[in-house]
Protein backbone atom coordinates (compact mmCIF):
# COMPACT_ATOMS: atom_id res chain seq x y z
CA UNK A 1 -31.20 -16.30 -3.77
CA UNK A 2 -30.85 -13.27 -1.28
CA UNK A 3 -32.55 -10.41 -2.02
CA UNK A 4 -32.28 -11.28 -6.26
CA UNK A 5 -35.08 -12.09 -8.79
CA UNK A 6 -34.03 -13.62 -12.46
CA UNK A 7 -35.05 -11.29 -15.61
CA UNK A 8 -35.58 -13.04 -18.57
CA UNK A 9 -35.59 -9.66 -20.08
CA UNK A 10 -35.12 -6.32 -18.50
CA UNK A 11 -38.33 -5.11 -16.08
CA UNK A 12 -40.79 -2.82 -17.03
CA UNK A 13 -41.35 0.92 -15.94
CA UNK A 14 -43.53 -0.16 -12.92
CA UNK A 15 -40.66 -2.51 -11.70
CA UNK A 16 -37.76 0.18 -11.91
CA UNK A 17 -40.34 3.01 -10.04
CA UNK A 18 -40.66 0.47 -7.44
CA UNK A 19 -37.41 0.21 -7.30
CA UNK A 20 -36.20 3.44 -7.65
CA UNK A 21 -38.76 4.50 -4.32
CA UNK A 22 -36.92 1.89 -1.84
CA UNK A 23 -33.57 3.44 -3.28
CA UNK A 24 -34.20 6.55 -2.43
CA UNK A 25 -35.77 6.14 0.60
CA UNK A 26 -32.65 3.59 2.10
CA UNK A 27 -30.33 6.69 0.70
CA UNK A 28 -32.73 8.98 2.74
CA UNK A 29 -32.09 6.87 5.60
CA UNK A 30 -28.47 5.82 5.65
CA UNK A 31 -27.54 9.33 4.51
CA UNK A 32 -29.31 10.58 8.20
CA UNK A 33 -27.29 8.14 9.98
CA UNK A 34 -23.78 9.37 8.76
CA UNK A 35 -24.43 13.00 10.10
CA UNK A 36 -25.63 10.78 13.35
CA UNK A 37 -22.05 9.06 13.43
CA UNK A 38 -20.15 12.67 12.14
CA UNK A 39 -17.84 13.23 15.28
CA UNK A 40 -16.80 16.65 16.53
CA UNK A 41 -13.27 16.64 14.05
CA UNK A 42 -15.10 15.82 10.80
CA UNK A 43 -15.02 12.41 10.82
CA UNK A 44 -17.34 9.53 10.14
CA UNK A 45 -15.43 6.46 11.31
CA UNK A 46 -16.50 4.55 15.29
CA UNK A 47 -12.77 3.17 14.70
CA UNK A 48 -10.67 6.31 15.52
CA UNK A 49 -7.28 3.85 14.78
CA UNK A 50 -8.46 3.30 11.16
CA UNK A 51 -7.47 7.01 9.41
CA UNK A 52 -9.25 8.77 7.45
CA UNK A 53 -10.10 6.38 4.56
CA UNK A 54 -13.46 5.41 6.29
CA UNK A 55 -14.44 8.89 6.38
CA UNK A 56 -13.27 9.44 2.60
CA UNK A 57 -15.47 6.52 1.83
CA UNK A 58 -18.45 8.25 3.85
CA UNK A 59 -17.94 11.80 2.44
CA UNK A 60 -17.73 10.27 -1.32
CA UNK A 61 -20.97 8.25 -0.20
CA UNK A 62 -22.90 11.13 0.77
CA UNK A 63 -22.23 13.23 -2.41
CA UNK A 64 -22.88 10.48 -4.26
CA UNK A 65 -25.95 10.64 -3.12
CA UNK A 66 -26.70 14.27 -3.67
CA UNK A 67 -25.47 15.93 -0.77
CA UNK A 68 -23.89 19.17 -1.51
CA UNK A 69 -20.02 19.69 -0.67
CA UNK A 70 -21.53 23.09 0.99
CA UNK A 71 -24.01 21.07 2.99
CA UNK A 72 -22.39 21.64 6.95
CA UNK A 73 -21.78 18.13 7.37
CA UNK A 74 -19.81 17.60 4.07
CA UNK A 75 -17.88 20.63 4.14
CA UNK A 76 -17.07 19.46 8.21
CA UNK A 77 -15.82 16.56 6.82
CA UNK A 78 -14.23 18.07 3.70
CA UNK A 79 -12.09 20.60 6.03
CA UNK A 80 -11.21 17.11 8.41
CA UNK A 81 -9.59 15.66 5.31
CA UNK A 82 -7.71 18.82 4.36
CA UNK A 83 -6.09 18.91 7.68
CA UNK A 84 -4.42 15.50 6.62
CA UNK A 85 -2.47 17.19 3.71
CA UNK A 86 1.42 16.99 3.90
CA UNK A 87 4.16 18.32 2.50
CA UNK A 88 5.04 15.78 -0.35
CA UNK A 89 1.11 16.82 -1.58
CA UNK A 90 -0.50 13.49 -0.43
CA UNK A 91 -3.34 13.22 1.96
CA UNK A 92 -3.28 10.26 4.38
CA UNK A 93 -3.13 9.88 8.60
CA UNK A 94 -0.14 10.84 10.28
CA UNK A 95 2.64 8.01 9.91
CA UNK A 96 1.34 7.47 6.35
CA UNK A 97 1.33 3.34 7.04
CA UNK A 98 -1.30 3.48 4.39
CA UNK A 99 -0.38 6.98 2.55
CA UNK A 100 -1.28 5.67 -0.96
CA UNK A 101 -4.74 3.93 -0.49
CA UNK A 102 -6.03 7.32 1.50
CA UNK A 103 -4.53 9.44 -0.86
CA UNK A 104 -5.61 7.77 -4.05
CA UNK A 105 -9.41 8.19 -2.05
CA UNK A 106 -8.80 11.48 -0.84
CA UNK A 107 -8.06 12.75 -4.43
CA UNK A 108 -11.03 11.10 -5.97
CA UNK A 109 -13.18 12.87 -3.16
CA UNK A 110 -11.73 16.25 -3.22
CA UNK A 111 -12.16 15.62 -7.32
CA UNK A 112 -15.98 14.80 -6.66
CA UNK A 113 -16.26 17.88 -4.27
CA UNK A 114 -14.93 20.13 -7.27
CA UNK A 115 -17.56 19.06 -9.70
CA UNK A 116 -20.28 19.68 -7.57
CA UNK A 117 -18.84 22.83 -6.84
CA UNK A 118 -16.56 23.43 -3.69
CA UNK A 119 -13.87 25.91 -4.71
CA UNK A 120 -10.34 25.95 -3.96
CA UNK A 121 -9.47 22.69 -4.13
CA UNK A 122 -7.36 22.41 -7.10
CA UNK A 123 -4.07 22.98 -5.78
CA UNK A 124 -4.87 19.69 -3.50
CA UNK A 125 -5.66 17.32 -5.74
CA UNK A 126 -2.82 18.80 -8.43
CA UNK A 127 -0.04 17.68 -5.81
CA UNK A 128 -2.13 15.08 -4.39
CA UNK A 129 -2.45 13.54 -8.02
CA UNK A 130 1.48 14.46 -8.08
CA UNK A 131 2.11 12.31 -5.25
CA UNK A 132 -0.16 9.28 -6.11
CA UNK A 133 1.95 8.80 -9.64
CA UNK A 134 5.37 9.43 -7.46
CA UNK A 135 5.01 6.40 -5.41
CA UNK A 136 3.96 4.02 -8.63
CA UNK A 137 6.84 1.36 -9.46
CA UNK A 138 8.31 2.61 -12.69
CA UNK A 139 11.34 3.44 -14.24
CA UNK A 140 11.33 6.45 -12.58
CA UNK A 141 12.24 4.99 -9.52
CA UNK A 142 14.36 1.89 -10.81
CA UNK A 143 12.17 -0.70 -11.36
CA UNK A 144 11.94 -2.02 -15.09
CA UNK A 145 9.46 -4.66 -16.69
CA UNK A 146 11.06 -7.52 -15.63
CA UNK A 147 10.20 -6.63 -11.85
CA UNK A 148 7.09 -8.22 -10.65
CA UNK A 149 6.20 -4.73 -8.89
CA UNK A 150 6.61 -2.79 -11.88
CA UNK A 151 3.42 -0.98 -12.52
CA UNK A 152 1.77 -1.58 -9.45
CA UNK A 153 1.12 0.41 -5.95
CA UNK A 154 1.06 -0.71 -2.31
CA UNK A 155 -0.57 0.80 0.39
CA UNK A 156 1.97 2.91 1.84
CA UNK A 157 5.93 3.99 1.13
CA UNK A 158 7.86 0.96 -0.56
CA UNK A 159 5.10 -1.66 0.30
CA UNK A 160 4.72 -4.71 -1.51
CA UNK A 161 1.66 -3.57 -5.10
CA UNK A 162 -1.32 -5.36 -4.82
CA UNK A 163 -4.56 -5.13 -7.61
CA UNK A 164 -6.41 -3.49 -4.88
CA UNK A 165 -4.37 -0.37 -4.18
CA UNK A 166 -3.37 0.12 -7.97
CA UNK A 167 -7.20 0.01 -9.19
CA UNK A 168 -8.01 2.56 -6.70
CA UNK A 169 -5.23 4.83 -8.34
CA UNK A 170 -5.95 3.62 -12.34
CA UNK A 171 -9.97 4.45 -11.15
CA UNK A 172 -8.14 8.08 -9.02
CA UNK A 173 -6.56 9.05 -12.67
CA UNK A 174 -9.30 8.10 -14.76
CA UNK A 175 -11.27 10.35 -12.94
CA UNK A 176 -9.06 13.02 -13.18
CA UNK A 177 -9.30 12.24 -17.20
CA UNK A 178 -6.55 10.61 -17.76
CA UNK A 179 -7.07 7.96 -20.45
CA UNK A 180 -5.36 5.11 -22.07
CA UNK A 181 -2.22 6.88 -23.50
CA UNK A 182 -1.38 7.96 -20.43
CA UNK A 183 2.52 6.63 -19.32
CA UNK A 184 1.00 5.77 -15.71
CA UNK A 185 -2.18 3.68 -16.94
CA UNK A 186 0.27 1.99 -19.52
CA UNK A 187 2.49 0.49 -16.51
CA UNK A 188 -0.39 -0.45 -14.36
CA UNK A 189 -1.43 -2.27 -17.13
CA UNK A 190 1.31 -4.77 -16.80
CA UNK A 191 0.50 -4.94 -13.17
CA UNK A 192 -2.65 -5.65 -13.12
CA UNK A 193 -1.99 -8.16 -16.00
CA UNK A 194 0.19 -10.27 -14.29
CA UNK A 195 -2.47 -10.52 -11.62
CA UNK A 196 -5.01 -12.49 -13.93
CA UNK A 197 -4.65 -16.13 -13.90
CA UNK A 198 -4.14 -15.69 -17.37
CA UNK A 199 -0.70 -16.36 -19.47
CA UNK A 200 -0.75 -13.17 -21.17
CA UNK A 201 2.48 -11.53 -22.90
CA UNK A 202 3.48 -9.77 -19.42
CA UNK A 203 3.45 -12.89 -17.42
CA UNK A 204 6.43 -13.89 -15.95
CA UNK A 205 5.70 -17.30 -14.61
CA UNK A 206 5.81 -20.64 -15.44
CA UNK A 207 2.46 -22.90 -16.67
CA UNK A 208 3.08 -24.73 -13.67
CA UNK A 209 2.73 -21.82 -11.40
CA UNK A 210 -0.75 -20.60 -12.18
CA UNK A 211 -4.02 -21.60 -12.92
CA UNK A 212 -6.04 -19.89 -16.39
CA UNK A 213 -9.54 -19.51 -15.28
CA UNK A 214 -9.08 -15.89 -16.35
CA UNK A 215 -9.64 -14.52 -12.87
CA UNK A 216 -7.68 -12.32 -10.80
CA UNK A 217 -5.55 -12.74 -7.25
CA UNK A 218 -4.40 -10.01 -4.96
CA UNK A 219 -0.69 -9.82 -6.22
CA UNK A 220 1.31 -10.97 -8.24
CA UNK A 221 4.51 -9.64 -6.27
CA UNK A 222 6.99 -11.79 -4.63
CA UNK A 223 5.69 -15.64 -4.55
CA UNK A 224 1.67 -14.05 -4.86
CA UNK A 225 -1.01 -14.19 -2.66
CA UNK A 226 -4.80 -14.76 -2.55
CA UNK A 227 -6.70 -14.74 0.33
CA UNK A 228 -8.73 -17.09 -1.65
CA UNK A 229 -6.10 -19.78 -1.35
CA UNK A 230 -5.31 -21.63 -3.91
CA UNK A 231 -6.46 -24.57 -6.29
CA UNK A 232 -4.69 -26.83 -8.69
CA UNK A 233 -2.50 -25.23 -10.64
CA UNK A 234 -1.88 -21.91 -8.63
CA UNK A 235 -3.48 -19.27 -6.48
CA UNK A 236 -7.25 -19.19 -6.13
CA UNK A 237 -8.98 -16.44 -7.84
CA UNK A 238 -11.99 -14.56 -6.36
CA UNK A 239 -14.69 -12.07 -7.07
CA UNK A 240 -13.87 -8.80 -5.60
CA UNK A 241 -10.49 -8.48 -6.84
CA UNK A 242 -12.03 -10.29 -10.14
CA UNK A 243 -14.05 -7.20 -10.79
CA UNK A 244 -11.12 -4.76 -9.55
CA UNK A 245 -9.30 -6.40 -12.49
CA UNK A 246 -12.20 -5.97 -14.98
CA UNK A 247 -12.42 -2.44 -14.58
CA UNK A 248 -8.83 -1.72 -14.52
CA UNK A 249 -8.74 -3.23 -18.01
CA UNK A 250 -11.19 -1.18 -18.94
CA UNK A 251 -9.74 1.75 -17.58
CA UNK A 252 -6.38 0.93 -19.36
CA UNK A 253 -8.52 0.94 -22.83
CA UNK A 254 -9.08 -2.70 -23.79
CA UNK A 255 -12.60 -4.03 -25.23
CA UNK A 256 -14.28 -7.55 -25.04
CA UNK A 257 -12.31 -8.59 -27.76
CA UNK A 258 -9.63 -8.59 -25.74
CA UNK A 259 -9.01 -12.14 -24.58
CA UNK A 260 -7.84 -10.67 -20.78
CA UNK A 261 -11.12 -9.32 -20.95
CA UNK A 262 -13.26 -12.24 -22.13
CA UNK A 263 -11.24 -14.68 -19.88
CA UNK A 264 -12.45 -12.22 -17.02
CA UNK A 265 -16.07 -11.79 -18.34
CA UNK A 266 -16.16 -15.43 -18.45
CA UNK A 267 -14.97 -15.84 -14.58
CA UNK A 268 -17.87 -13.63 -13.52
CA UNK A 269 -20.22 -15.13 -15.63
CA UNK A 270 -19.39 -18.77 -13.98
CA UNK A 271 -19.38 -17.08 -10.53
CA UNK A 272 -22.41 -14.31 -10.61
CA UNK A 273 -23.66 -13.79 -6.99
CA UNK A 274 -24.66 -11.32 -4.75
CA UNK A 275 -24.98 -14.28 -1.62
CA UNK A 276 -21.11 -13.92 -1.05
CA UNK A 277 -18.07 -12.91 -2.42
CA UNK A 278 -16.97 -15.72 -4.18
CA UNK A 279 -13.84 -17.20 -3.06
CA UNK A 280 -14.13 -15.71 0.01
CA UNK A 281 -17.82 -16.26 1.80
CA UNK A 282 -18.83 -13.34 4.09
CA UNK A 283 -15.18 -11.29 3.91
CA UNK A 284 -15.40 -8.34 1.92
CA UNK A 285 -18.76 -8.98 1.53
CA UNK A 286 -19.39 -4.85 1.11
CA UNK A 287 -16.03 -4.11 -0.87
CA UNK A 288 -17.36 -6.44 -3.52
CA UNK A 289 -20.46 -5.14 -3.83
CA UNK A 290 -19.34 -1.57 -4.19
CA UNK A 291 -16.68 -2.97 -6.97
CA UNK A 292 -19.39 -5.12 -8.32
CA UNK A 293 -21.42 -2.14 -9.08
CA UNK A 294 -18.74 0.53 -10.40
CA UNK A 295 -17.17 -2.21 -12.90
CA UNK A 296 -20.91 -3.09 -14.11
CA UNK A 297 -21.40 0.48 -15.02
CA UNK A 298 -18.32 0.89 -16.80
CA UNK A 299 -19.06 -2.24 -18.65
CA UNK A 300 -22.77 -0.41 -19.38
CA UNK A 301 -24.41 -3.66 -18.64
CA UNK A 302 -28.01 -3.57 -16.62
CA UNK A 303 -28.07 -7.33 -17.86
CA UNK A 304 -25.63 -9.72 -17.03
CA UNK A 305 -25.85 -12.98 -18.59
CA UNK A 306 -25.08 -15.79 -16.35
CA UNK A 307 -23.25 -19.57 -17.03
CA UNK A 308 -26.89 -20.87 -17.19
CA UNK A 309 -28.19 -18.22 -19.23
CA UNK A 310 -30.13 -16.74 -16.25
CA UNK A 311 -30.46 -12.36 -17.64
CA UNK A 312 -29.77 -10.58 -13.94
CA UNK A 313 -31.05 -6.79 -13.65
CA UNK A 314 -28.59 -6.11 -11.18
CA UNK A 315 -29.29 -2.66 -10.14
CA UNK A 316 -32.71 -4.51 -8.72
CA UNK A 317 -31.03 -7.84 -7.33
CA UNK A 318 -28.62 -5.10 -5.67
CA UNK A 319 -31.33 -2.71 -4.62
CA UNK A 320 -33.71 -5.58 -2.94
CA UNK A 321 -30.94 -6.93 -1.13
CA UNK A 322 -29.36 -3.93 0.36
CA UNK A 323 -33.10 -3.24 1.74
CA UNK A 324 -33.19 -6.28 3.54
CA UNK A 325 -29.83 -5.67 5.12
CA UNK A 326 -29.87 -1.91 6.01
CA UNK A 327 -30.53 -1.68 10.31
CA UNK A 328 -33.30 0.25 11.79
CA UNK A 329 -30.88 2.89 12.25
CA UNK A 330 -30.16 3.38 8.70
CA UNK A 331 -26.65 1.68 8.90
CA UNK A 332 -25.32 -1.62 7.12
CA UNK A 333 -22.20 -3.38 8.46
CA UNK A 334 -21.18 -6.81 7.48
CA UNK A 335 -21.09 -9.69 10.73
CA UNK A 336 -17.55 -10.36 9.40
CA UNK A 337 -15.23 -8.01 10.70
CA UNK A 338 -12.64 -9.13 8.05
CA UNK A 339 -10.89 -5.27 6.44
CA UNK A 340 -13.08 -3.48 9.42
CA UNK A 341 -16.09 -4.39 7.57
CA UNK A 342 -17.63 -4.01 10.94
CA UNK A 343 -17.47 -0.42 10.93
CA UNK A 344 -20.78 1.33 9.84
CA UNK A 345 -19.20 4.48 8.89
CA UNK A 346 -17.06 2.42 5.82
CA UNK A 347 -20.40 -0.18 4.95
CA UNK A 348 -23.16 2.77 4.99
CA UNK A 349 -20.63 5.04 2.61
CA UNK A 350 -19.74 2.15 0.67
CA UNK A 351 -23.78 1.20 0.37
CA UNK A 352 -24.86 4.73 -0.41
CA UNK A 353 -21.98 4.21 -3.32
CA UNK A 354 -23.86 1.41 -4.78
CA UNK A 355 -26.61 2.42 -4.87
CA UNK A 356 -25.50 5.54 -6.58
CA UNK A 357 -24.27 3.09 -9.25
CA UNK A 358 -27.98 1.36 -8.95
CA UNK A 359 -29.64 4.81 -10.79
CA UNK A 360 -31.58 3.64 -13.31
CA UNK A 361 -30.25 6.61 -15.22
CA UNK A 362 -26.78 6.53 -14.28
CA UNK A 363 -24.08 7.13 -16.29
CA UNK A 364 -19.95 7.13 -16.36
CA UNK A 365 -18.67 10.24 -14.37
C-alpha cells in the first residue's frame, strides 16, 4: 500500500506529533510554491485557458492553511477573482462556459475570506449565492420531478446536471448555513439520488437499467454517464463521485440509518484506497483525494473500517502519502493529465485542502 499503514486501533500521541510535523512542514512548502506560481493578475493557474477555478482552488488552499486574506498574495488573488464578477451576481471567466462550477467556488472562497476577516465582501457572495440557486433545475424554471435534471446543476447556462457540479453548490450553501429545510438542498436531493445505483423512491428507471451496489455515477441526466463505464446491470460506479454523493446526503440531512447512506458506506468500505481512484486508476487521482477527505470529516470518522476489517487512520495514510508525492519544489501534480490534473496550481491547492482536512483537531466549518 502507497504511503498507508493499517491501525488496529487509532495511534498514539507520538504517532499523530509525527505526523502533524511532516504536515506542517509539506503546507510550509507547497504554500511557498503558490506565491512562486502567483502571476502578475492574481492568478495561480500555468494554464491561462482554464479560468479562474484553479486559482479559486489555490486561494481556498492557502487560507486553509492559515494564510491570512490580508496576506499580499491572498488579497492579489482575492481582488483577481473580484474582477470576474458580472452583472447577473455570479463570478466565473468571461464567456461563462463554466459559470456555475467557478461561481459555486468563488462563493465558497469569498465566504472563507469573510470569516477570517476580509471586509466588504458580502454584497458578492449575497448575489453570487443569488445566482448559484438561479441556475438550479426547479420549478422555478419549468422543470418538475419527473425531469431527470430536476434538482441538479451543470457547469455552465442550460448544461446537462451532473453530481459533481451540484455537490459543489449543496457543499457552497451549506457553507453559507443553509441546512436541510432549505427548498434548494430539498431538490438536489432528488438529484443526487437518482445518481446512486440505488432504486430509491426518486428513481426513475427500470431494474434493468442500473446496477444496486449503492454507489454513485456522474449523471443521471439523459441516458447517464460514468466515466467508469459500466458493468452488468448499468453504469459503473466509482470513488470520487462515490464520496461526492456521501457528503451530499449528508449535507441534505440524512443519517446512517438511511439505507442511501449505508448502501454508500458500504461501497466505500468494499473499495477503501488511497492507490487510485477506484473505477478510474490514475484520473482524478487529486479530486478524489480532496473529496475523500472533506466527506470523511463530515462523517467525523478518523477510523474507517474496511471490507476486511482492516481500522484505517486516514488523516496518517493521507498525510504519508502526500509526503512521498509532493516535488522538490513544493508542488504535487498528478502524471495523468485527465480534468488538467497536470496543473500544479489546481493539485498543490487541492493538497494544501487535504491536508487541512488531515488536522488532527479539525472540525466542521
Amino acid at each position: 500500500m502507497i504511503g498507508g499503514s493499517l491501525f488496529a486501533a487509532e495511534p498514539d500521541a507520538t504517532q499523530k506529533n509525527k505526523w502533524e510535523d511532516q504536515r506542517k512542514e509539506m503546507i510550509a512548502k507547497g504554500v511557498e510554491y503558490l506565491r512562486f506560481l502567483q502571476g502578475e493578475n492574481g492568478g495561480f493557474s500555468s494554464t491561462p485557458r482554464a479560468g479562474i477555478g484553479i486559482s479559486i482552488i489555490a486561494l481556498i488552499g492557502l487560507m486553509e492553511s492559515g494564510i491570512s486574506p490580508d496576506d499580499p498574495a491572498v488579497a492579489k488573488g482575492i481582488d483577481y477573482l473580484l474582477k470576474n464578477v458580472h452583472e447577473d451576481g455570479g463570478i466565473y471567466s468571461p464567456g461563462g462556459r463554466i459559470a456555475i462550477y467557478e461561481s459555486c467556488l468563488a462563493v465558497s472562497c469569498l465566504n472563507l475570506a469573510r470569516k477570517l476577516g476580509r471586509k466588504n465582501l458580502d454584497e458578492y457572495i449575497k448575489k453570487g449565492e443569488a445566482y448559484i440557486r438561479s441556475q438550479q433545475y426547479g420549478e422555478e424554471n419549468g422543470t418538475d420531478q419527473e425531469n431527470v435534471y430536476y434538482g441538479g446543476l451543470g457547469y455552465g447556462g442550460k448544461s446537462r446536471p451532473d453530481l459533481s457540479n451540484t455537490q459543489f453548490f449543496m457543499e457552497t450553501l451549506h457553507e453559507l448555513g443553509a441546512g436541510p429545510d432549505d427548498e434548494a438542498i430539498k431538490r438536489a436531493l432528488v438529484f443526487v439520488s437518482r445518481c446512486q445505483n440505488l432504486k430509491t423512491e426518486a428513481d426513475l428507471s427500470s431494474p434493468e437499467e442500473k446496477n444496486t451496489d449503492g454507489g454513485f455515477i456522474y449523471t443521471c441526466a439523459g441516458e447517464g454517464e460514468s466515466p467508469a463505464g459500466r458493468v452488468e446491470g448499468g453504469l459503473r460506479s466509482y470513488g470520487s463521485i462515490t464520496y461526492a454523493g456521501l457528503k451530499s446526503l449528508i449535507y441534505a440531512g440524512l443519517d446512517e440509518k438511511d439505507p442511501r447512506v449505508k448502501a454508500a458506506s458500504g461501497w466505500i468500505r468494499d473499495h477503501y484506497t488511497l492507490t487510485e481512484n477506484p473505477g478510474l486508476g490514475k484520473r482524478g487521482l487529486y479530486y478524489y483525494y480532496h473529496t475523500m477527505s472533506k466527506t470523511l470529516n463530515v462523517l467525523k470518522k478518523n477510523l474507517f473500517t474496511d471490507k476486511d476489517g482492516n481500522d484505517h487512520y486516514w488523516k496518517g495514510e493521507l498525510i504519508d502519502l502526500l509526503k512521498t508525492a509532493q516535488n522538490k519544489d513544493g508542488s504535487w501534480v498528478n502524471d495523468n493529465r485527465m480534468w488538467m490534473e497536470n496543473d500544479p496550481g489546481l493539485i498543490t491547492g487541492y493538497v494544501l485542502i487535504v491536508l487541512a482536512y488531515c488536522a488532527e483537531d479539525r472540525s466542521e466549518k
